[in-house]
Protein backbone atom coordinates (compact mmCIF):
# COMPACT_ATOMS: atom_id res chain seq x y z
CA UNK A 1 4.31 23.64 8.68
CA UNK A 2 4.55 20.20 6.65
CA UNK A 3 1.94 18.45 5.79
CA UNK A 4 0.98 15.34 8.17
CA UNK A 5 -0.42 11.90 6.38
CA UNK A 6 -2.70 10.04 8.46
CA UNK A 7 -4.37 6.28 7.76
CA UNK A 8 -6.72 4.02 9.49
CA UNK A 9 -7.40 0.27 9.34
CA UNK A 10 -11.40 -0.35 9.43
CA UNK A 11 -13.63 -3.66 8.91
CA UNK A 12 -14.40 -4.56 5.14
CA UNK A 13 -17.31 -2.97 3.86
CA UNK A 14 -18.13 -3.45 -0.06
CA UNK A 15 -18.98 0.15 -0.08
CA UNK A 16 -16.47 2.52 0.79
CA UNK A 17 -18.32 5.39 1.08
CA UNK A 18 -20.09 3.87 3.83
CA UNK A 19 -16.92 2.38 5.43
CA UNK A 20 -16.01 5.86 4.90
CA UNK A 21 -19.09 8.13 6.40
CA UNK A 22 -18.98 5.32 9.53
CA UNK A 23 -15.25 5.97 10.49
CA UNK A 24 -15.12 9.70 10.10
CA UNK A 25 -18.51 9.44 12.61
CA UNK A 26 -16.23 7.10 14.83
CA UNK A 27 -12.93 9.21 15.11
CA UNK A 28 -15.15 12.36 15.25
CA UNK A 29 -17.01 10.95 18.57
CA UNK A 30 -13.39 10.03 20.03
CA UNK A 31 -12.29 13.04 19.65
CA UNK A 32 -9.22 12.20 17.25
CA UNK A 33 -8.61 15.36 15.86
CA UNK A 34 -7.28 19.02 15.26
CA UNK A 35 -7.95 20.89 17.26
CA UNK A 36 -8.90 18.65 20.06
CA UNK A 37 -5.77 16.86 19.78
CA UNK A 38 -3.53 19.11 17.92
CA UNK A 39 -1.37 16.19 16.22
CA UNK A 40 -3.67 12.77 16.10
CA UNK A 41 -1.33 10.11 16.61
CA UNK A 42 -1.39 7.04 13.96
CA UNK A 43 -2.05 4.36 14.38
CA UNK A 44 -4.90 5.15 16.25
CA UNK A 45 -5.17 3.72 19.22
CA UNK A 46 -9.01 3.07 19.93
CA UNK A 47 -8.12 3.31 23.75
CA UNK A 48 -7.41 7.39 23.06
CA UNK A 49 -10.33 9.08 22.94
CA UNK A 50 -10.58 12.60 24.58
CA UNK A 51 -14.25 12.93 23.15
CA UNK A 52 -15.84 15.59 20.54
CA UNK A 53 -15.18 18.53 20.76
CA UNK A 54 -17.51 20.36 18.90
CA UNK A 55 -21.28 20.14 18.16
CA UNK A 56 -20.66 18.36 14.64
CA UNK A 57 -17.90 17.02 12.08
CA UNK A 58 -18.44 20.26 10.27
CA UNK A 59 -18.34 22.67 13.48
CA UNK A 60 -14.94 20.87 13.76
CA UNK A 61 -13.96 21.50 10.56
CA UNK A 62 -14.44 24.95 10.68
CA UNK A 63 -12.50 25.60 13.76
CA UNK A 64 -9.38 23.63 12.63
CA UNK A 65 -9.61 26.30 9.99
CA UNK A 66 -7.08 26.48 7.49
CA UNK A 67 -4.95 23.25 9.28
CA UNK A 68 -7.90 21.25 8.81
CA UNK A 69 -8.49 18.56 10.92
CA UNK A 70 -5.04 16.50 10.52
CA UNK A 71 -7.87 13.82 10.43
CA UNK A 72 -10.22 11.69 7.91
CA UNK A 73 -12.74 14.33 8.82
CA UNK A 74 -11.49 16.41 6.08
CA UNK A 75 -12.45 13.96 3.41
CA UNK A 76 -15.96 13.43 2.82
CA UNK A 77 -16.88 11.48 0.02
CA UNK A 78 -15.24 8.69 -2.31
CA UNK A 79 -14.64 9.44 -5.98
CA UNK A 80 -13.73 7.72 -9.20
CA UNK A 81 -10.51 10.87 -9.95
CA UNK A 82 -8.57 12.47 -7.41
CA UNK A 83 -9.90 15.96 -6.07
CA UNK A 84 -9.31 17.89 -3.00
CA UNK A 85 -11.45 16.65 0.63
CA UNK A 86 -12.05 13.12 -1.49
CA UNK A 87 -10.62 9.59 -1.15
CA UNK A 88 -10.40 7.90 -4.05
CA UNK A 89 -9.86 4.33 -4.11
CA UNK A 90 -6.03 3.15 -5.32
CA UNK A 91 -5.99 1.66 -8.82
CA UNK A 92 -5.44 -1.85 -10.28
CA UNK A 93 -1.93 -0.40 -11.88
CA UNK A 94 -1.29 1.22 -8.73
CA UNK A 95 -2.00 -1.89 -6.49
CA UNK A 96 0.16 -3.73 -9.00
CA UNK A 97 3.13 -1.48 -9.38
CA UNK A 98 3.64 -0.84 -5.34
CA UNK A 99 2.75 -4.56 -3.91
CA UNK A 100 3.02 -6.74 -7.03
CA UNK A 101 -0.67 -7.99 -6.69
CA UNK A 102 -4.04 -6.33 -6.58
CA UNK A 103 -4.98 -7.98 -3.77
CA UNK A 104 -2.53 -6.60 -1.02
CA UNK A 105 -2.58 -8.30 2.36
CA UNK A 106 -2.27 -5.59 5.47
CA UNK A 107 1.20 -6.48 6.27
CA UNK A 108 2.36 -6.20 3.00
CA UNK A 109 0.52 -2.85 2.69
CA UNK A 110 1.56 -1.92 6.34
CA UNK A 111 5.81 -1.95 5.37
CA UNK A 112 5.13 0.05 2.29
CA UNK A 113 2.55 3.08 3.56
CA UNK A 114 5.39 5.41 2.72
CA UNK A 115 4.64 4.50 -0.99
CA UNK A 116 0.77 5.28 -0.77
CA UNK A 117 1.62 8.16 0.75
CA UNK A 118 4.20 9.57 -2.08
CA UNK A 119 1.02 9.45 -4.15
CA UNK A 120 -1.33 11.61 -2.11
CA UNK A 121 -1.39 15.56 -2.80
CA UNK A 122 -2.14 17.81 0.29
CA UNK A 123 -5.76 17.61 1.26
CA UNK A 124 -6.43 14.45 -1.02
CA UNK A 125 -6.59 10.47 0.34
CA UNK A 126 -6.94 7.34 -0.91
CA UNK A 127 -8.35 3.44 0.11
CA UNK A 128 -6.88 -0.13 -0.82
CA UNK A 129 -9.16 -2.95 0.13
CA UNK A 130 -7.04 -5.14 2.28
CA UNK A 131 -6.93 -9.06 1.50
CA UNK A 132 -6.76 -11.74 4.22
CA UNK A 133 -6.25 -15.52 2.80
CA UNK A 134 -7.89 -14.50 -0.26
CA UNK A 135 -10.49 -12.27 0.93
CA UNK A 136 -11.21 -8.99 1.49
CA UNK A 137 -10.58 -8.34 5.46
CA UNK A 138 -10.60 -4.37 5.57
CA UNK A 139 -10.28 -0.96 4.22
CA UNK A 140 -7.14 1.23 4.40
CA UNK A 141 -7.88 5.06 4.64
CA UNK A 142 -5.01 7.22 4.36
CA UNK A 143 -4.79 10.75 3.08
CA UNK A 144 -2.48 13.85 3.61
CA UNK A 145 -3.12 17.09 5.64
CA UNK A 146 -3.94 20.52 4.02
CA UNK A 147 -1.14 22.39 6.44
């Protein structure tokens, strides 16, 4: 099987790791993932939600076994360098060379996911801090499936 990318759209946060810890507790709750729902759909939509499955994010994870989740459940933490179950966020250069600023709005960032995407190994994921009139508006999650 190919890999499957996945992404999500959440509310601003200054710390992602919080943004982070909050929306993998969301999309567990709803249910959003293997094996519940063998192929999550994105984008989400919020009205979807089939409900846990399992006891806990981890018991999850360990019955999607070797698929993983197909879901942000499988990445845990934020980090400064890229490493497997991790998001780490997109860099200045990396910002600069896809959108031509480092302050991406979402639909600039939404027409160009593929390119995010091409930079994410299997099992790894990334976040952009999305820009609304100057501001940051939101977080993008996306990251790439281990199967």
């Amino acid at each position: 099987m190919g890999a499957e990318y996945y992404y999500y759209f959440v509310p601003y946060q200054e710390d992602p790791a919080v943004a982070l810890r909050e929306l993998r507790e969301r999309e567990f709750l709803a249910g959003r993932y293997n094996p519940v729902v063998a192929f999550p759909k994105f984008p989400v939509d919020l009205a979807v939600a089939p409900g846990a499955g399992h006891r806990s994010i981890q018991a999850a994870i360990t019955a999607a076994e070797e698929d993983g989740t197909r879901s942000i459940l499988d990445l845990n933490t934020v980090t400064d360098a890229p490493r497997f179950g991790a998001v780490t966020p997109l860099s200045s250069e990396a910002l600069e060379s896809i959108y031509g600023v480092t302050t991406p709005e979402r639909e600039t960032v939404e027409r160009n996911l593929s390119k995010i995407f091409s930079l994410l190994e299997r099992g790894h994921g990334t976040c952009v801090v999305i820009f609304r009139e100057g501001r940051p508006d939101a977080i993008l999650f996306a990251g790439l499936s281990f199967d």
